[in-house]
C-alpha atoms as a PDB file:
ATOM      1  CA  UNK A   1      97.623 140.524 135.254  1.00  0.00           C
ATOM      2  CA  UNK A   2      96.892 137.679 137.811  1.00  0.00           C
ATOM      3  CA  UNK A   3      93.326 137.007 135.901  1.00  0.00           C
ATOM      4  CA  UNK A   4      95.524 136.713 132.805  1.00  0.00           C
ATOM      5  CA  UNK A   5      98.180 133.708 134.567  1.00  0.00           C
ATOM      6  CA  UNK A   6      95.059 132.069 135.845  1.00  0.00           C
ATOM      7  CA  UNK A   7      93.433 131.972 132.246  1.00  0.00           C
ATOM      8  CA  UNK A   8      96.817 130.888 130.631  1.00  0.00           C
ATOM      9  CA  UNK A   9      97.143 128.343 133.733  1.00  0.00           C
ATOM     10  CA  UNK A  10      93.609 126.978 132.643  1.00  0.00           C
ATOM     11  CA  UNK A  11      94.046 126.998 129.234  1.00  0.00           C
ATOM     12  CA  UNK A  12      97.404 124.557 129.713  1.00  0.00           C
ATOM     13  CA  UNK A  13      95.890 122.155 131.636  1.00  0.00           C
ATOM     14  CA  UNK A  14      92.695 122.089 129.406  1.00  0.00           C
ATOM     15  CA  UNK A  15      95.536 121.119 126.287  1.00  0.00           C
ATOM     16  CA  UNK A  16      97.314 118.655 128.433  1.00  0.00           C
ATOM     17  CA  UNK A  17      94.162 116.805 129.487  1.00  0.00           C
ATOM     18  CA  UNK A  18      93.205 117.159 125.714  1.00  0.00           C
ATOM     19  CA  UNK A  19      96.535 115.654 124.654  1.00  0.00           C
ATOM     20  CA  UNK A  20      96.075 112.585 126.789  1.00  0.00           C
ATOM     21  CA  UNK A  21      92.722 111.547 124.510  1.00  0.00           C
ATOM     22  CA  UNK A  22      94.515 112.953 121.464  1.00  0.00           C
ATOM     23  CA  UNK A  23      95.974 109.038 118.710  1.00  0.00           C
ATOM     24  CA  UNK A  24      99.977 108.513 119.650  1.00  0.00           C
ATOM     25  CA  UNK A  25     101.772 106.690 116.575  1.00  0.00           C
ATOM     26  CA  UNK A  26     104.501 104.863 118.874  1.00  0.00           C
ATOM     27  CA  UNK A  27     105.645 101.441 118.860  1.00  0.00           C
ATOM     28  CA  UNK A  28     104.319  98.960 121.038  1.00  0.00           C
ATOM     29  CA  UNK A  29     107.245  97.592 123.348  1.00  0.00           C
ATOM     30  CA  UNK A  30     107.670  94.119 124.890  1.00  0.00           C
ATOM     31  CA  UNK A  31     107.054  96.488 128.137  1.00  0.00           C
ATOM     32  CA  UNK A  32     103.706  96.957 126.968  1.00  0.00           C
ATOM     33  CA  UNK A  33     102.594  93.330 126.453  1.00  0.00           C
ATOM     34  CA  UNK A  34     102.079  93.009 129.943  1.00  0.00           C
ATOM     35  CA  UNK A  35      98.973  94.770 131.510  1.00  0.00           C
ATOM     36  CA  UNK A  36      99.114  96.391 134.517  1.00  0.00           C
ATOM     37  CA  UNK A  37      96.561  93.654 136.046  1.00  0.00           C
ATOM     38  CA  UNK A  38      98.531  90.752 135.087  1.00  0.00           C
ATOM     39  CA  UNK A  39     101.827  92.338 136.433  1.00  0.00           C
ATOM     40  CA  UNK A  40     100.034  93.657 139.513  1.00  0.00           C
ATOM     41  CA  UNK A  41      98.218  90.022 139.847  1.00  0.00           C
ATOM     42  CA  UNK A  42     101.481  88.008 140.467  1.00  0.00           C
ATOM     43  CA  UNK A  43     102.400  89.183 143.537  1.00  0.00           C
ATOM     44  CA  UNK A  44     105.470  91.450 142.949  1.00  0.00           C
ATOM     45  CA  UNK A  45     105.554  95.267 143.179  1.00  0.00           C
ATOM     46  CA  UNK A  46     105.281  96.975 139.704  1.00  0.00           C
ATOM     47  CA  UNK A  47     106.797 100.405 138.119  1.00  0.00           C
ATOM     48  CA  UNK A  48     104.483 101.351 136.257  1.00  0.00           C
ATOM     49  CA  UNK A  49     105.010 104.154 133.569  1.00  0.00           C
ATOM     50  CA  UNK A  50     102.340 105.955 132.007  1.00  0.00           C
ATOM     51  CA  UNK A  51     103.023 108.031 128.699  1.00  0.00           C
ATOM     52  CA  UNK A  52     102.849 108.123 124.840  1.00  0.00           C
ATOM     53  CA  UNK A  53     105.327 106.744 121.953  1.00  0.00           C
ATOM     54  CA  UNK A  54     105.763 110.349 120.684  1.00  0.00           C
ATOM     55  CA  UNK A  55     106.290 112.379 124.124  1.00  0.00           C
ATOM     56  CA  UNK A  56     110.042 113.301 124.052  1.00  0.00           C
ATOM     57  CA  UNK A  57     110.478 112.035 127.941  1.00  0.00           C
ATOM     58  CA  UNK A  58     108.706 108.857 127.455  1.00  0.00           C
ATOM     59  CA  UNK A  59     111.266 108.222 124.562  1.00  0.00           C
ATOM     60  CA  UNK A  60     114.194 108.966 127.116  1.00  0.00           C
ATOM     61  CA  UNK A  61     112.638 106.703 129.707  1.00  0.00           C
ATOM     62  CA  UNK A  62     112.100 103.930 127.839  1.00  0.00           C
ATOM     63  CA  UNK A  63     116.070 102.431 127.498  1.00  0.00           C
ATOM     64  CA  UNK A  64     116.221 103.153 131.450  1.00  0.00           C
ATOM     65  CA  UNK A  65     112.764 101.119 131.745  1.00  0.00           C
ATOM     66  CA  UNK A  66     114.051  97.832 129.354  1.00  0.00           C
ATOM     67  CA  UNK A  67     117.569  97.925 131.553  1.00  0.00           C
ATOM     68  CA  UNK A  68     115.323  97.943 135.079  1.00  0.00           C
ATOM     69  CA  UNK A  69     113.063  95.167 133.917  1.00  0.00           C
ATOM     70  CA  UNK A  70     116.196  93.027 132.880  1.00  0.00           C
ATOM     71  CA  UNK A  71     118.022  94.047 136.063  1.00  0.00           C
ATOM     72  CA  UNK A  72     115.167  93.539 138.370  1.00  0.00           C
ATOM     73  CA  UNK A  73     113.521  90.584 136.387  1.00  0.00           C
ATOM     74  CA  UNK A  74     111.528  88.174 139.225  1.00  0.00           C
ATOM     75  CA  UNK A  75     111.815  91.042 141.575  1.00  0.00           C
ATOM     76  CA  UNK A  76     109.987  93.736 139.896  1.00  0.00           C
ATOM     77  CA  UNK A  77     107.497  93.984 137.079  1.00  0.00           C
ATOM     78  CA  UNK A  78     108.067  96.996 134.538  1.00  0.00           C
ATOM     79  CA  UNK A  79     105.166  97.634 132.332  1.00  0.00           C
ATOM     80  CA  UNK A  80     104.999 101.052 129.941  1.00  0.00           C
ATOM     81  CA  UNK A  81     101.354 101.902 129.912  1.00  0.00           C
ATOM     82  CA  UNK A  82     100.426 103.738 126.772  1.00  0.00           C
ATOM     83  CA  UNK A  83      97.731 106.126 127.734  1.00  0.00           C
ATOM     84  CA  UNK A  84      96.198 106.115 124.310  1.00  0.00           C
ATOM     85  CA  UNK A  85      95.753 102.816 124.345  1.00  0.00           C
ATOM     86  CA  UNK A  86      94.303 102.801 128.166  1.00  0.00           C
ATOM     87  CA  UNK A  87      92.126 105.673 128.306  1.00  0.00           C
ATOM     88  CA  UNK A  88      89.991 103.767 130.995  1.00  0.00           C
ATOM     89  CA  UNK A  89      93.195 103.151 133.045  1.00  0.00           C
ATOM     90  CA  UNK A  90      95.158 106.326 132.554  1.00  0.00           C
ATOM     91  CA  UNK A  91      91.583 108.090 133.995  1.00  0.00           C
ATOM     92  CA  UNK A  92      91.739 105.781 137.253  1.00  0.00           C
ATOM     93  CA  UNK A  93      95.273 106.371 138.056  1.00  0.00           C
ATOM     94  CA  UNK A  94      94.615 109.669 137.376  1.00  0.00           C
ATOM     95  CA  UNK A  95      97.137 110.735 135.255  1.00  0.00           C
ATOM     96  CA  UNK A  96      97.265 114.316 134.585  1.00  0.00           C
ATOM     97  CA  UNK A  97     100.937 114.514 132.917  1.00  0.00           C
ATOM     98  CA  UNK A  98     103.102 112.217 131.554  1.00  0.00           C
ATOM     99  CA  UNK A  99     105.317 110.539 131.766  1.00  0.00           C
ATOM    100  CA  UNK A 100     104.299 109.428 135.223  1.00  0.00           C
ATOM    101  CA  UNK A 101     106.190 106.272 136.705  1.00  0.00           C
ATOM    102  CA  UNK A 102     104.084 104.489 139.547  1.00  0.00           C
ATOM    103  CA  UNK A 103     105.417 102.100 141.933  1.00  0.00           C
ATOM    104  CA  UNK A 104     103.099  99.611 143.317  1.00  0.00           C
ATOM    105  CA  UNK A 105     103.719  97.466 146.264  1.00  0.00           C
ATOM    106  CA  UNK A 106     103.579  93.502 145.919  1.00  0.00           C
ATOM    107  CA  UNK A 107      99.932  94.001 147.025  1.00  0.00           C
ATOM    108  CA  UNK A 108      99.006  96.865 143.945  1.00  0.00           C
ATOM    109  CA  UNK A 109      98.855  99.528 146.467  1.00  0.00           C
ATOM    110  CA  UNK A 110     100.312 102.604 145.302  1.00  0.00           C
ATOM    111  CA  UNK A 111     103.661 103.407 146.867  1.00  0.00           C
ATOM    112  CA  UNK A 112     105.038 106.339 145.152  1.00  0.00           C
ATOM    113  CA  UNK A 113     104.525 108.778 141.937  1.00  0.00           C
ATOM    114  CA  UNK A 114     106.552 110.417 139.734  1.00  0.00           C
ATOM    115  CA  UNK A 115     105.890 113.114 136.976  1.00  0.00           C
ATOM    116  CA  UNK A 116     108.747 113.252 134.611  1.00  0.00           C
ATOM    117  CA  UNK A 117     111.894 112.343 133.359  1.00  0.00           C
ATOM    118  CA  UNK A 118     113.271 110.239 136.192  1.00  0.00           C
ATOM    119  CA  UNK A 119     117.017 109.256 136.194  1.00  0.00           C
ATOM    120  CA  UNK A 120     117.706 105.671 136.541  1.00  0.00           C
ATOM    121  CA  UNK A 121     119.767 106.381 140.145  1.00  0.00           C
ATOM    122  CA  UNK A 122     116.731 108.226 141.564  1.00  0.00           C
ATOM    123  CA  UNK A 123     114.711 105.316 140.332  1.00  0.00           C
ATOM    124  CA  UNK A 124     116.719 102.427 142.193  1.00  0.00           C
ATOM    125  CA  UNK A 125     116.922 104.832 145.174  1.00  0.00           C
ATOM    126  CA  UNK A 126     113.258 104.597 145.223  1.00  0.00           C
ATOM    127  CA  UNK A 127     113.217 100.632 144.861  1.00  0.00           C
ATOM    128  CA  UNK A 128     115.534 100.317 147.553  1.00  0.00           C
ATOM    129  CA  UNK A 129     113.391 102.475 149.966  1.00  0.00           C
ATOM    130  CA  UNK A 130     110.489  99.767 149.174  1.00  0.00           C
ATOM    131  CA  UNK A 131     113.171  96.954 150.176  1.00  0.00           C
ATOM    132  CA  UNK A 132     114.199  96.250 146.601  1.00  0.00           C
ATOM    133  CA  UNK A 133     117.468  95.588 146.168  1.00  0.00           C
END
């Protein structure tokens, strides 16, 4: 029985790896105009969320994403990176699930990670620990 979870636990990862490489059909947002190395470039920490146009969560995140970036505009850069799109970039932040929300310091260091739906409150919570208020 334990040979038979570790196959099944295999065999999920193996389709959610495969998923990642796998055409999305959603909309491009203004969210994703930005790239991650122009919003990392000037200087102010960055939420980055990774995911696809079609993945359920991503969909949910998205409203809670456009209200941060107007809340927190010349504070904080929000970008949505579509992993489709950024196969190169998804692999180096090594993205294994998504979505997955990264916050980068002012400096593009990697502060914190998230894998998920992520409520707005948690999200600010998180902001304020990195002195964003």
């Amino acid at each position: 029985m334990p040979e038979l979870k570790h196959r099944l636990l295999i065999l999920l990862l193996m389709l959610i790896c495969f998923s990642l490489l796998l055409p999305g059909c959603g909309e491009n947002t203004d969210l994703t105009s930005t790239s991650l190395k122009q919003a990392i470039s000037n200087g102010k920490p960055t939420l980055a969320e990774f995911g696809r146009g079609v993945c359920i969560s991503c969909k949910e995140m998205k409203p809670i994403l456009e209200e941060l970036s107007v809340e927190y505009k010349g504070e904080l850069n929000v970008v949505i990176v579509e992993v489709d799109d950024n196969i190169d970039l998804t692999r180096q932040f090594g993205i294994m699930m998504i979505p997955t929300q990264i916050f980068l310091d002012s400096e593009g260091e990697e502060v914190f990670r998230h894998i998920g739906f992520y409520p707005k409150e948690e999200i600010i919570a998180q902001l304020e620990k990195m002195g964003i208020e």
